[in-house]
Protein backbone atom coordinates (compact mmCIF):
# COMPACT_ATOMS: atom_id res chain seq x y z
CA UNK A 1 5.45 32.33 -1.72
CA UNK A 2 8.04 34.01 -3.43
CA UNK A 3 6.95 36.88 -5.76
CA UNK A 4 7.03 37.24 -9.60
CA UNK A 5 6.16 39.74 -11.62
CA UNK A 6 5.49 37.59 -14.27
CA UNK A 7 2.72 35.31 -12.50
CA UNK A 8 -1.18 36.41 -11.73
CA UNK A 9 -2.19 36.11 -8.12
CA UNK A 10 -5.58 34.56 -8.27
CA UNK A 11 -8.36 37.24 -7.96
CA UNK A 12 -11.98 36.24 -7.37
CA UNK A 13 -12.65 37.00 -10.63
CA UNK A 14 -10.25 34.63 -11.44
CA UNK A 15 -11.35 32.14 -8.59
CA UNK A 16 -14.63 32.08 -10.26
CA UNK A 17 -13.24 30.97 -13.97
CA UNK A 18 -11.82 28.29 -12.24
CA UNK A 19 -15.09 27.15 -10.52
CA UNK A 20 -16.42 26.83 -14.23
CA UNK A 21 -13.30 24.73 -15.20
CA UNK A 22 -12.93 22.16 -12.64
CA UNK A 23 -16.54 22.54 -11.01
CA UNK A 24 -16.24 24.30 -7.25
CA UNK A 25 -16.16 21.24 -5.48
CA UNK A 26 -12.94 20.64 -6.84
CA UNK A 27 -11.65 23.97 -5.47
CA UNK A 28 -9.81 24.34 -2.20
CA UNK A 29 -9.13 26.95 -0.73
CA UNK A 30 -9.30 25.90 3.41
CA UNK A 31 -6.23 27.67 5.22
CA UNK A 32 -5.46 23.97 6.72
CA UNK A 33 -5.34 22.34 3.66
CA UNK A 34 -3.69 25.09 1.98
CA UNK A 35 -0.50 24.46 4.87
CA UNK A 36 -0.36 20.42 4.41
CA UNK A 37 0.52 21.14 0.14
CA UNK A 38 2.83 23.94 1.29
CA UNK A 39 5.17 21.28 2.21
CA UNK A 40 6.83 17.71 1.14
CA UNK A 41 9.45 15.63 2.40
CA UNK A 42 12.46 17.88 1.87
CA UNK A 43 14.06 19.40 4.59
CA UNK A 44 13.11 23.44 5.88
CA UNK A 45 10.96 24.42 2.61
CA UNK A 46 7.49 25.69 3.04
CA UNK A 47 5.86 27.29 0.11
CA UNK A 48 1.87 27.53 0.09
CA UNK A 49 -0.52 28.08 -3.16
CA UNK A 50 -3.74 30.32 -3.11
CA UNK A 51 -5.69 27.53 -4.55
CA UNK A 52 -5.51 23.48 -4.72
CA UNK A 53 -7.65 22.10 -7.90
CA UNK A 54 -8.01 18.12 -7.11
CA UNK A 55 -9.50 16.95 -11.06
CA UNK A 56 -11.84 14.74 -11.64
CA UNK A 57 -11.31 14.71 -15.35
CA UNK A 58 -9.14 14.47 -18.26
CA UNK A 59 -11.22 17.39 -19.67
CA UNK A 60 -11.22 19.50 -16.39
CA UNK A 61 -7.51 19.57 -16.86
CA UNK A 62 -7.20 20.32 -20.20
CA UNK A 63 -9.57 23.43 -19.91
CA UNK A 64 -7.71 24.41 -16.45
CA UNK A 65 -4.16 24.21 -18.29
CA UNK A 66 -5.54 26.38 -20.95
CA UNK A 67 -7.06 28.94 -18.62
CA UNK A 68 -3.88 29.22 -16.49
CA UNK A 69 -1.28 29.80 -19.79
CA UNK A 70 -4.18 32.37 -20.81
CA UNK A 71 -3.98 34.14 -17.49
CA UNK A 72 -0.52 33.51 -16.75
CA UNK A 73 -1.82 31.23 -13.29
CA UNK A 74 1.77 29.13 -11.99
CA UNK A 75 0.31 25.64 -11.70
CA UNK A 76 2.19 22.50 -9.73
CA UNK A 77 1.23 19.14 -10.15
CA UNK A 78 1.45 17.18 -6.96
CA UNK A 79 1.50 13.35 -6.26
CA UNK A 80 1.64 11.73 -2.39
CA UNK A 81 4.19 14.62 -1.54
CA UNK A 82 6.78 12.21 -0.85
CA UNK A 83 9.58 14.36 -2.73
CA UNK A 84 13.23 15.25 -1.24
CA UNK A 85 13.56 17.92 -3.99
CA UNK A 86 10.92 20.35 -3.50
CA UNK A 87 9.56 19.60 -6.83
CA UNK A 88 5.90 19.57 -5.83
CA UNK A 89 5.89 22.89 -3.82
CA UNK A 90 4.24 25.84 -5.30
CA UNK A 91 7.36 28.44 -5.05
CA UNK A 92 5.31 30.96 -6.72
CA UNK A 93 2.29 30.40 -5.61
CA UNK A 94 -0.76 29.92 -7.92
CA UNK A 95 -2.09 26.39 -8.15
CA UNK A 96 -1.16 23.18 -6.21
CA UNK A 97 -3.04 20.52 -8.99
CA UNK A 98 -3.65 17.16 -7.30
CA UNK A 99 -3.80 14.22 -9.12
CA UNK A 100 -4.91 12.28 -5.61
CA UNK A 101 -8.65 11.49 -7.77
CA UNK A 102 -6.99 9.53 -10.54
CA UNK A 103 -6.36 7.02 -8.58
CA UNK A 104 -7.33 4.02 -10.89
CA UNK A 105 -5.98 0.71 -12.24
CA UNK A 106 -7.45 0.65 -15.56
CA UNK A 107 -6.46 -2.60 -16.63
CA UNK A 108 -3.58 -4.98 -16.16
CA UNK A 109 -2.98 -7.29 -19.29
CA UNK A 110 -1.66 -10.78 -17.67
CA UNK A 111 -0.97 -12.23 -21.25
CA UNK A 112 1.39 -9.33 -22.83
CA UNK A 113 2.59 -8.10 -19.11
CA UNK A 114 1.22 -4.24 -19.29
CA UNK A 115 -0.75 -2.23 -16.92
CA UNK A 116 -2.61 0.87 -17.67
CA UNK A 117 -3.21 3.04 -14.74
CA UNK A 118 -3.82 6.28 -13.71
CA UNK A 119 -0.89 8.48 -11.91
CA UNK A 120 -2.54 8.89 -8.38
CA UNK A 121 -2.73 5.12 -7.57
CA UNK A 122 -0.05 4.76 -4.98
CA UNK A 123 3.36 2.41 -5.93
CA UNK A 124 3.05 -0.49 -3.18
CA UNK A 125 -0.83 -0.73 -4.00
CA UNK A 126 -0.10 -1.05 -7.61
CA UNK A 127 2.61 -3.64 -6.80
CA UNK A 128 0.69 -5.78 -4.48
CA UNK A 129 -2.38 -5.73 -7.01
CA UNK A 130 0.12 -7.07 -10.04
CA UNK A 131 1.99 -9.63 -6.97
CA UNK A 132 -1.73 -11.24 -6.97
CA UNK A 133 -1.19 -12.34 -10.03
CA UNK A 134 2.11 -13.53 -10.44
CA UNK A 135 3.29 -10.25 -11.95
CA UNK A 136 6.57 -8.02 -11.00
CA UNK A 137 6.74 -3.92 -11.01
CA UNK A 138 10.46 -3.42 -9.53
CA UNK A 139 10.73 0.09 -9.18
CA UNK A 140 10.56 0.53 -5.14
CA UNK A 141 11.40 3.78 -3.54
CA UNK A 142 11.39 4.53 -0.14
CA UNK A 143 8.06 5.84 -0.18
CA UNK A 144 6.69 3.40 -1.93
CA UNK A 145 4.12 2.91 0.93
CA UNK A 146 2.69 6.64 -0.07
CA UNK A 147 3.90 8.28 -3.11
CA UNK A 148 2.29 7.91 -6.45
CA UNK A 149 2.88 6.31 -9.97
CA UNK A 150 2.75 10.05 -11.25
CA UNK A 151 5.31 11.56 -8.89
CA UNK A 152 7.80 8.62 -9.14
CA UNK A 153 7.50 8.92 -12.99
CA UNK A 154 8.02 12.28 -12.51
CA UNK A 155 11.04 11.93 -10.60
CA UNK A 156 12.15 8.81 -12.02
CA UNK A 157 12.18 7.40 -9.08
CA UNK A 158 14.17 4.36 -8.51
CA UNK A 159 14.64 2.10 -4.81
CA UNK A 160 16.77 -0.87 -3.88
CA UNK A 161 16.00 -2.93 -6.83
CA UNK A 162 17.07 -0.73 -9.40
CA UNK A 163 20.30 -2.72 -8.99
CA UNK A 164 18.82 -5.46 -10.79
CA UNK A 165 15.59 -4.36 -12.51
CA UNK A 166 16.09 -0.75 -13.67
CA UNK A 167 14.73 2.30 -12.38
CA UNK A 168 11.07 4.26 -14.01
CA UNK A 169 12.24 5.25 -17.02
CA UNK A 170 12.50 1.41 -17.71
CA UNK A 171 8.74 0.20 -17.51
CA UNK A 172 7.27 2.95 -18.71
CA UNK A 173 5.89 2.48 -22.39
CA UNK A 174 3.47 5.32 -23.24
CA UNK A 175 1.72 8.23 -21.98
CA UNK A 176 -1.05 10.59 -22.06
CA UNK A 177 -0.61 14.03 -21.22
CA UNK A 178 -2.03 17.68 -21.31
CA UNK A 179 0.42 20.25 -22.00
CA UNK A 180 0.11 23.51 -20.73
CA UNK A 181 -2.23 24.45 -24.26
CA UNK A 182 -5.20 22.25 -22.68
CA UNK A 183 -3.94 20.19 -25.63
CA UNK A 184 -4.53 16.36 -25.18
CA UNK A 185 -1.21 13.94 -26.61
CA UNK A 186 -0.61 10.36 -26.60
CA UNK A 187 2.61 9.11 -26.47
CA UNK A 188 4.22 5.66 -27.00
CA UNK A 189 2.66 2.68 -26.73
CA UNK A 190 2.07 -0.89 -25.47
CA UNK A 191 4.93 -2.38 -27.28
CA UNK A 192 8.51 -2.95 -26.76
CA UNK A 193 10.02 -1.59 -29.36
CA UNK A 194 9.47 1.75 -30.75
CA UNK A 195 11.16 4.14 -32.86
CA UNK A 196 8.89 6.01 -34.50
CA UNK A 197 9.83 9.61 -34.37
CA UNK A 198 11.39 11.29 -31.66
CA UNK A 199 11.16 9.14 -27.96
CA UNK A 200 8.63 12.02 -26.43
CA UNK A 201 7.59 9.28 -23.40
CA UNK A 202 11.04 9.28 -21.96
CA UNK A 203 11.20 13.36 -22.32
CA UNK A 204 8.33 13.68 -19.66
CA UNK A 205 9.73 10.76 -17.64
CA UNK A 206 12.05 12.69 -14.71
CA UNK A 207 10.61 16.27 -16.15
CA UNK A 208 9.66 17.14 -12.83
CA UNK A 209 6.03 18.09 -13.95
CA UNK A 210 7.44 20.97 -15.97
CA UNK A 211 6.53 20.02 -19.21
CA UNK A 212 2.94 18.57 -18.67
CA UNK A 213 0.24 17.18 -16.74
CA UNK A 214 0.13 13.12 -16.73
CA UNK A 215 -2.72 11.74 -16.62
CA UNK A 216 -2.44 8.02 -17.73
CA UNK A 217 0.25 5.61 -18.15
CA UNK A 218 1.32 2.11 -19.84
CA UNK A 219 3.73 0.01 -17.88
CA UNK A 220 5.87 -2.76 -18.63
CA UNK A 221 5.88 -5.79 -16.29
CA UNK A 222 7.76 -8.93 -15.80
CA UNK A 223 7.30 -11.93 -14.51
CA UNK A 224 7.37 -12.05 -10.57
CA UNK A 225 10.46 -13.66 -8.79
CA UNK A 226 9.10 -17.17 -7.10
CA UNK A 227 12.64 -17.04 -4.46
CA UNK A 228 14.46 -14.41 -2.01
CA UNK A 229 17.48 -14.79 -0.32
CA UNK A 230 18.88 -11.79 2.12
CA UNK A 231 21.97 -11.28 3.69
CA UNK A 232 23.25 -9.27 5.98
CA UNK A 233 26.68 -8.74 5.85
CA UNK A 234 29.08 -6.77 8.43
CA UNK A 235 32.12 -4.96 7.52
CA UNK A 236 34.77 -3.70 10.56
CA UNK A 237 35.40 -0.17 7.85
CA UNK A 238 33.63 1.45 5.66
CA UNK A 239 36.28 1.24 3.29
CA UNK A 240 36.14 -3.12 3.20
CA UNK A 241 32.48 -3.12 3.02
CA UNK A 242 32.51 -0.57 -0.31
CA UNK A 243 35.57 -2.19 -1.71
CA UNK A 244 33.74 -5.69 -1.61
CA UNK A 245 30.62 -4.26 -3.44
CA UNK A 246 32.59 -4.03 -6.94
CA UNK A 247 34.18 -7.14 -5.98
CA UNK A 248 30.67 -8.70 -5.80
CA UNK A 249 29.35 -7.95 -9.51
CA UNK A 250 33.20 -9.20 -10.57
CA UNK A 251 32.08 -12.42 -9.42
CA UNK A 252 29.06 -12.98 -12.16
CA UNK A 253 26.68 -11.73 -9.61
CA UNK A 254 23.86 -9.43 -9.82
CA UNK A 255 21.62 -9.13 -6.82
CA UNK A 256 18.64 -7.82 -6.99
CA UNK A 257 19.37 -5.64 -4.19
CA UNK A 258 22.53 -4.49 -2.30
CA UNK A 259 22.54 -1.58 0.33
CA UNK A 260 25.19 0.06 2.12
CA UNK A 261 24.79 1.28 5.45
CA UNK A 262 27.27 3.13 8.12
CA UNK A 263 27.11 2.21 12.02
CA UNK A 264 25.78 5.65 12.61
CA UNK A 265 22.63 4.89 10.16
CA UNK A 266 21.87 1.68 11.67
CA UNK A 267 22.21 3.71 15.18
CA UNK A 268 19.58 5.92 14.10
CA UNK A 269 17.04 3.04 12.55
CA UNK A 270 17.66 1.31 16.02
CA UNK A 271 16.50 4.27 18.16
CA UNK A 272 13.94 5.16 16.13
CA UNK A 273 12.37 1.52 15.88
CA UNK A 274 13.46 0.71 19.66
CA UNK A 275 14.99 -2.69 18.71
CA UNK A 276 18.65 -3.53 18.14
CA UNK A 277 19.58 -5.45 14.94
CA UNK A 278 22.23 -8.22 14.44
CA UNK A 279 25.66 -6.67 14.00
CA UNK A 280 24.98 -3.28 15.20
CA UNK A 281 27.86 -2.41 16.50
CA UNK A 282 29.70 -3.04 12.94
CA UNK A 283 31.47 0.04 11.48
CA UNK A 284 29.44 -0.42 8.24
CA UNK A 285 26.76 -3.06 6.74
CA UNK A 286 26.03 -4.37 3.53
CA UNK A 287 22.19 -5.79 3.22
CA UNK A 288 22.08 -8.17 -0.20
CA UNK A 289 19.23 -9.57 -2.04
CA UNK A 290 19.43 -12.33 -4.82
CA UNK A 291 16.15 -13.57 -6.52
CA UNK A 292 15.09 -15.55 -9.38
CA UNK A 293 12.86 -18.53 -9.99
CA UNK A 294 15.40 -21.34 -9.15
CA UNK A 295 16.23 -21.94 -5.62
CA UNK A 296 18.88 -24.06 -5.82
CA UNK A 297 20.77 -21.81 -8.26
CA UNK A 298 20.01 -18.53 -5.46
CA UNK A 299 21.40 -20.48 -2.77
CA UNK A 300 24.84 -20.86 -5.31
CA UNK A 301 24.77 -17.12 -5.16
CA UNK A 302 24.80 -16.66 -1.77
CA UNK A 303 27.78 -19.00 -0.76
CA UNK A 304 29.70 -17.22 -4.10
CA UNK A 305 28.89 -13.66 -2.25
CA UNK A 306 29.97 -15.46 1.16
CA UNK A 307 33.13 -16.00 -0.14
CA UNK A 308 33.90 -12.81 -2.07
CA UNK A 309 32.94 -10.68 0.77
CA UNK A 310 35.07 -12.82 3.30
CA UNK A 311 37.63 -12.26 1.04
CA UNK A 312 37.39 -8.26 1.45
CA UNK A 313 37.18 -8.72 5.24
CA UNK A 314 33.63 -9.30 6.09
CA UNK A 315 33.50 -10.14 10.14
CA UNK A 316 29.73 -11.87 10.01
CA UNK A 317 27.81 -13.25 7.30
CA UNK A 318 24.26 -14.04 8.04
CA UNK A 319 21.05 -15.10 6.05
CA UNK A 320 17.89 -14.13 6.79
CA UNK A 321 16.43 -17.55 7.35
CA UNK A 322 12.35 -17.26 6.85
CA UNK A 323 10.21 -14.28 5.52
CA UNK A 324 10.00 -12.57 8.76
CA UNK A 325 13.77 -12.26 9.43
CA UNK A 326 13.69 -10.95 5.88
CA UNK A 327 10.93 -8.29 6.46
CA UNK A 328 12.95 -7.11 9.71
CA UNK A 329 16.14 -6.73 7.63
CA UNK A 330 14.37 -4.75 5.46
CA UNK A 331 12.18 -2.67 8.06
CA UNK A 332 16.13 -1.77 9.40
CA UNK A 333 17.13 -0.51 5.78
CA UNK A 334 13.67 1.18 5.09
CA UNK A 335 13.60 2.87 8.38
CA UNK A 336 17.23 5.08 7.87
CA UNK A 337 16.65 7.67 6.11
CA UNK A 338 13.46 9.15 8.26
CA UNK A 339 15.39 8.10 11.94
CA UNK A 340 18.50 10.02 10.14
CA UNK A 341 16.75 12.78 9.63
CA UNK A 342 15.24 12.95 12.95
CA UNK A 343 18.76 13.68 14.83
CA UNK A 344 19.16 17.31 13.24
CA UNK A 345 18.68 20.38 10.81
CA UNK A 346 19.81 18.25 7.69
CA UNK A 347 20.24 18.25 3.64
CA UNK A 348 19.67 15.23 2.14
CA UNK A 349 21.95 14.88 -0.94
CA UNK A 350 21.86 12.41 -3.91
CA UNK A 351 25.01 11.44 -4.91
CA UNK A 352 25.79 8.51 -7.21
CA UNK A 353 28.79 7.21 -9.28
CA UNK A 354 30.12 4.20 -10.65
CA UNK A 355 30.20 1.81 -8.11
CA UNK A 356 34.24 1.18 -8.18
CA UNK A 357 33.97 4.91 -7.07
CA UNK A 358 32.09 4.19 -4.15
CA UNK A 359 35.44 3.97 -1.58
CA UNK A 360 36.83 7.26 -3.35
CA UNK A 361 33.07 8.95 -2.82
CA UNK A 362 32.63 7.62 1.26
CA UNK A 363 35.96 8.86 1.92
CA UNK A 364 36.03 11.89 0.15
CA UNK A 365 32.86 12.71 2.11
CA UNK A 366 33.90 12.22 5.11
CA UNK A 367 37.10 14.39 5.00
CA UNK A 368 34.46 16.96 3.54
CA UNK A 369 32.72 16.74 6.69
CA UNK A 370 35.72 16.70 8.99
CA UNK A 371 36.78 19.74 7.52
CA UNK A 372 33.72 22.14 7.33
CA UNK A 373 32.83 20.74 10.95
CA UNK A 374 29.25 19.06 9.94
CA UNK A 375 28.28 15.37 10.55
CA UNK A 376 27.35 13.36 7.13
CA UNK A 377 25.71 9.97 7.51
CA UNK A 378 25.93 7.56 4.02
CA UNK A 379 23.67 4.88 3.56
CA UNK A 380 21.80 3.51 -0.04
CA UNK A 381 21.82 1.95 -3.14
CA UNK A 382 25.53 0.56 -3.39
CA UNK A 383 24.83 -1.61 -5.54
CA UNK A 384 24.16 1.15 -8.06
CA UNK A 385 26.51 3.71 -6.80
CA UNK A 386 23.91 5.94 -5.51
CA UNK A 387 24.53 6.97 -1.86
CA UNK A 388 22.38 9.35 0.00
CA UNK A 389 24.56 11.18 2.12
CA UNK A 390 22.99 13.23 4.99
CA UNK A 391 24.74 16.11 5.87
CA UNK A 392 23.44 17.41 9.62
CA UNK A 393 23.66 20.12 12.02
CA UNK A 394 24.15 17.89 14.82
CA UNK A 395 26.26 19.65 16.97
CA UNK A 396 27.00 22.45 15.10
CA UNK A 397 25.62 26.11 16.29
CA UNK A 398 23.46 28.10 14.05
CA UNK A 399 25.97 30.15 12.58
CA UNK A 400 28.14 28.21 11.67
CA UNK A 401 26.11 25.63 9.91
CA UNK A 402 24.85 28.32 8.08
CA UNK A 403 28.15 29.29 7.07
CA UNK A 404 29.46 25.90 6.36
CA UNK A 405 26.46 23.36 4.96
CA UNK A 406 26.64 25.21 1.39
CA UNK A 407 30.15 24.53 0.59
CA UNK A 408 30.41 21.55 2.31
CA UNK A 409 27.56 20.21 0.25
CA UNK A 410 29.06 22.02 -3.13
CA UNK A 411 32.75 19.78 -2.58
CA UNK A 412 30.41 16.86 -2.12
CA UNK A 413 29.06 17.15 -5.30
CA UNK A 414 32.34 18.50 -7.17
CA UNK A 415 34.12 15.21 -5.82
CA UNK A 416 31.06 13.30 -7.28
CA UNK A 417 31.16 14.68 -10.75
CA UNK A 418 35.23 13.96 -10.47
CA UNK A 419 34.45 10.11 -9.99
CA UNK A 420 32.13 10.28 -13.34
CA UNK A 421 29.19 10.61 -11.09
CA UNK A 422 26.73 13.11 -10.79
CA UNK A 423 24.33 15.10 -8.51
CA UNK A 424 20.96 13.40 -8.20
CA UNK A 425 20.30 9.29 -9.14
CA UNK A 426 16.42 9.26 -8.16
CA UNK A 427 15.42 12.15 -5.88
CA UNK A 428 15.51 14.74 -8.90
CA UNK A 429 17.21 18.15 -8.67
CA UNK A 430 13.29 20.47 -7.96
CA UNK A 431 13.91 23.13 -5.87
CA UNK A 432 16.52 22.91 -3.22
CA UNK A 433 19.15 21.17 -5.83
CA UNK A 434 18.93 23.89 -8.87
CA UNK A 435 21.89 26.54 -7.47
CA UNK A 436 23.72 23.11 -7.88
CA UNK A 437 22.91 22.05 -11.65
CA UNK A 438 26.23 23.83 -13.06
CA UNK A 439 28.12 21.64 -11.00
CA UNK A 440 27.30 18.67 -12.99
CA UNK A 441 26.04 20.12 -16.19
CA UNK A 442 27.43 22.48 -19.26
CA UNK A 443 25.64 25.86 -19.90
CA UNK A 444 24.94 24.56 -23.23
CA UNK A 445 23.31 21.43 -21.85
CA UNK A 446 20.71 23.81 -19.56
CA UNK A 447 20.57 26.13 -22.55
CA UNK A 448 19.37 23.41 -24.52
CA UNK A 449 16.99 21.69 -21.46
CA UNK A 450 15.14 25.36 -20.80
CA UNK A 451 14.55 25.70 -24.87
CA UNK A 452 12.24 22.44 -24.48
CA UNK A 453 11.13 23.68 -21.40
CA UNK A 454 10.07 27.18 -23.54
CA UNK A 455 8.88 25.10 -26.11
CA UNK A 456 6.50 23.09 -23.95
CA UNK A 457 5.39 25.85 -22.24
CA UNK A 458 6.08 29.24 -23.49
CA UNK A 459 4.72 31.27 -20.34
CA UNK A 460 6.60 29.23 -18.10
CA UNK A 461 3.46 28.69 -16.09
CA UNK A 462 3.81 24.61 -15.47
CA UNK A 463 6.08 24.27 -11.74
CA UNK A 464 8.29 27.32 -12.19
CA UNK A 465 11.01 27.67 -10.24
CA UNK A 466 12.23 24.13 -10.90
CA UNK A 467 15.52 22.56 -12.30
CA UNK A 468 17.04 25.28 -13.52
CA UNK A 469 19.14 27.63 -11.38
CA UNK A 470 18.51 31.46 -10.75
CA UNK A 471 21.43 32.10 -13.33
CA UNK A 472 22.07 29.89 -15.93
C-alpha cells in the first residue's frame, strides 16, 4: 500500500461505522481474501486494502460513499479483476468495493432491443442469455469468460468485434450511479437519441471508477447474426500480412472480426494449448470473420478477401469449414495473450492507430526492440489498429531490463502518437500506464480531465492513484 497523508487508515472505530453501513456480513477483512483483491491481471503489481465491502444494496452504497468522503476512506470499485491497467487495485489502501452481489439481469426487452442489468453479471453470461433469444451484445474482450459488465464499462472495453460492431461506449444508453456524496443519479435513457443536456452516460463510460460507483445499466442490442465465416489467412512477413489489412476494408469489406498475429504468438498459444495449428510455421497470420444474415452474400466476401489478400502475398488461405474448426481458430487467437505472457517478466502495452499505420507501427516496434535488447511480441485487433504489443524480459538479465523496458516502452508509444495513434484502445491507462499520459495528451487536456475528476469527487477518495500521472 503506498502511503498518503491525505487518506484515513481504517481504525476499529472506523471498522465499526462501516458494519452499520453495509451490515458486517458484508465486511471482509480475512488475510486470504484480502491477497486475491491485492492483485488483477496486470503484470508485477500487488497492492492490498484493509477492508473489502461486497454490497448488497443500492442504499448500502450510497451511505458507504458518504461515510468514506466524510472520513476521507480511499475506496476502489472492483469487477472480475480481469484488468491489464491496475485500475481495480487499491494503491492506497482503504476499501476494495465489490460489485460481485449485483450480479442480476433485470430485464431484457426483446421488442425495443434493451437490457437492463446490473454491473456484476459477467459479459459471456450476459451474451449467451441475449443469444437465447435471437439477440446480439458485440462487445467481446478477452476476458469475456470472467470480467464484468461494470469493469468493461469502466474500461470501455472492446474485443475482436469492435471492428465491426463498436466497442462499450456504443451500447450503453443510461446509467445509475452513486457519486462519492452517497448521492443517487440517473443518467440517459432507453432511447436512441438523446441530447438533452450535457452526455453525463458517456463521461462515466472508460472513467476508470473514478468518478462513481455503477450500479445499473441500459444496453443497446441488435439483432443477432444468423451466419459466420472464418478464415485463416498466412502471410510469409509481417509487413504483407499488415499491408493487406487496409487493403481489405478498400475492397467494400468490413468483417466483423480481423486479428493479426506474429509466428512467435501463435508459438506461444501452441505450447501453451499443446496442439499445433494450421500454418504455424507462417511468419505472421491474419484470422478474419465476416457475418450477417445472408449466406450467400458472406460467402461473396470471403472469395473478395481471398483475392485481395493473394494479391498482397498471402501463401495459404483457408476457411474454417464447420463450427468446431471455427471454435479452434478462435481458442488459438483467445489463448495468446495469457501463453505470451507466460514466457517472461513482461508489460503489456496498448497501442492502436489508424490501421494504414499498422506496417509503420510493427516495424517501428520491432527496431525499438532490437535496439534496447528486449523481445516484443504483436498480436490483436488489426482490423481496428489496436495491437497489443508485449514487451518481455526473455533473455534479458535483471539489470538490464530494468534499465531498458521504460524507454523502450516510452519510443513505443511516442512512435504511436506520431502515426495519429495513441496509448491505450481498450485496456485503459489505471495504474501502470499514468507516468505515460503526457505522451499522448496536452497538460491542458489532464488539467481539464482532473477538474471533473475534483468536481466529482472533491476529496479525491473514489480509486486514487489512477489516470493521472504523479506530475501533471
Amino acid at each position: 500500500m503506498t502511503a498518503d497523508s491525505h487518506f484515513q487508515r481504517i481504525s476499529p472505530s472506523l471498522l465499526s461505522l462501516l458494519f452499520e453501513a453495509v451490515g458486517s456480513n458484508n465486511v471482509i477483512t480475512d488475510v486470504e481474501r484480502l491477497e486475491i483483491y491485492a492483485r488483477d491481471e496486470t503484470e508485477d503489481l500487488i497492492f492490498s486494502p484493509e477492508v473489502i465491502i461486497t454490497p448488497e444494496s443500492v442504499a448500502q452504497i450510497s451511505a458507504l460513499m458518504s461515510l468514506c468522503t466524510q472520513y476521507r476512506i480511499p475506496v476502489t470499485p472492483r469487477g472480475g479483476g480481469t484488468g491489464l491497467s491496475g485500475g481495480a487495485l487499491p494503491v492506497h489502501g482503504g476499501i476494495s468495493l465489490s460489485m460481485e452481489k449485483f450480479k442480476q439481469i433485470l430485464e431484457i426487452d426483446e421488442q425495443n432491443f434493451t437490457a437492463v442489468v446490473e454491473p456484476g453479471v459477467i459479459t459471456q453470461v450476459f451474451q449467451d442469455e441475449v443469444e437465447r433469444r435471437g439477440l446480439y451484445y458485440p462487445p467481446d474482450p478477452a476476458s469475456r469468460g470472467s470480467s464484468h459488465l461494470g469493469g468493461n464499462l469502466a474500461e470501455c472495453a472492446g474485443g475482436p468485434h469492435a471492428v465491426k460492431y463498436g466497442v462499450t461506449k456504443d451500447y450503453v444508453l443510461g446509467l445509475e450511479v452513486v457519486l462519492p456524496t452517497g448521492e443517487t443519479i440517473q443518467t440517459g435513457g432507453r432511447v436512441l437519441k438523446n441530447v438533452t443536456g450535457y452526455n453525463l452516460t458517456q463521461l462515466f463510460v472508460g472513467s476508470e471508477g473514478t468518478l462513481g460507483i455503477i450500479t445499473k445499466m441500459t444496453l443497446r442490442l441488435i439483432p443477432l447474426p444468423k451466419y459466420r465465416k472464418v478464415m485463416l489467412v498466412a502471410f510469409n512477413s509481417i509487413e504483407a500480412a499488415t499491408v493487406s489489412v487496409a487493403y481489405i476494408f478498400q475492397r467494400g469489406i468490413t468483417p466483423s472480426a480481423l486479428e493479426f498475429m506474429e509466428r512467435a504468438a501463435v508459438k506461444a498459444a501452441e505450447a501453451k494449448l499443446g496442439k499445433k495449428f494450421p500454418n504455424g510455421e507462417a511468419e505472421a497470420q491474419l484470422l478474419i470473420e465476416v457475418d450477417g444474415h445472408h449466406e450467400k452474400s458472406l460467402l461473396e466476401d470471403i472469395q473478395m478477401i481471398a483475392e485481395a489478400v493473394e494479391k498482397n502475398g498471402a501463401s495459404n488461405v483457408l476457411i474454417a469449414e464447420d463450427n468446431q474448426k471455427m471454435a479452434d481458430v478462435w481458442a488459438l487467437r483467445r489463448s495468446i495473450g495469457e501463453a505470451v505472457k507466460s514466457i517472461s517478466a513482461y508489460k503489456e502495452e496498448d497501442t492502436v492507430v489508424p490501421r494504414a499505420a499498422l506496417p509503420q507501427l510493427v516495424r517501428g516496434v520491432k527496431n525499438i526492440a532490437a535496439k534496447y535488447g528486449v523481445t516484443c511480441i504483436c498480436y490483436g485487433h488489426a482490423g481496428d489498429g489496436n495491437i497489443h504489443v508485449n514487451v518481455l524480459k526473455d533473455k534479458l538479465d535483471d539489470a538490464a531490463w530494468e534499465k531498458n523496458a521504460d524507454p523502450a516502452i516510452r519510443e513505443i508509444f511516442h512512435l504511436t502518437v506520431s502515426l495519429g495513434g495513441t496509448i491505450s484502445g481498450e485496456h485503459g491507462i489505471g495504474h501502470s500506464q499514468r507516468e505515460y499520459l503526457p505522451i499522448a495528451l496536452s497538460n491542458k487536456e489532464i488539467e481539464l480531465m482532473k477538474k471533473i475528476k475534483s468536481l466529482f469527487d472533491h476529496q479525491n477518495i473514489l480509486n486514487p492513484g489512477k489516470i493521472f500521472p504523479t506530475i501533471a
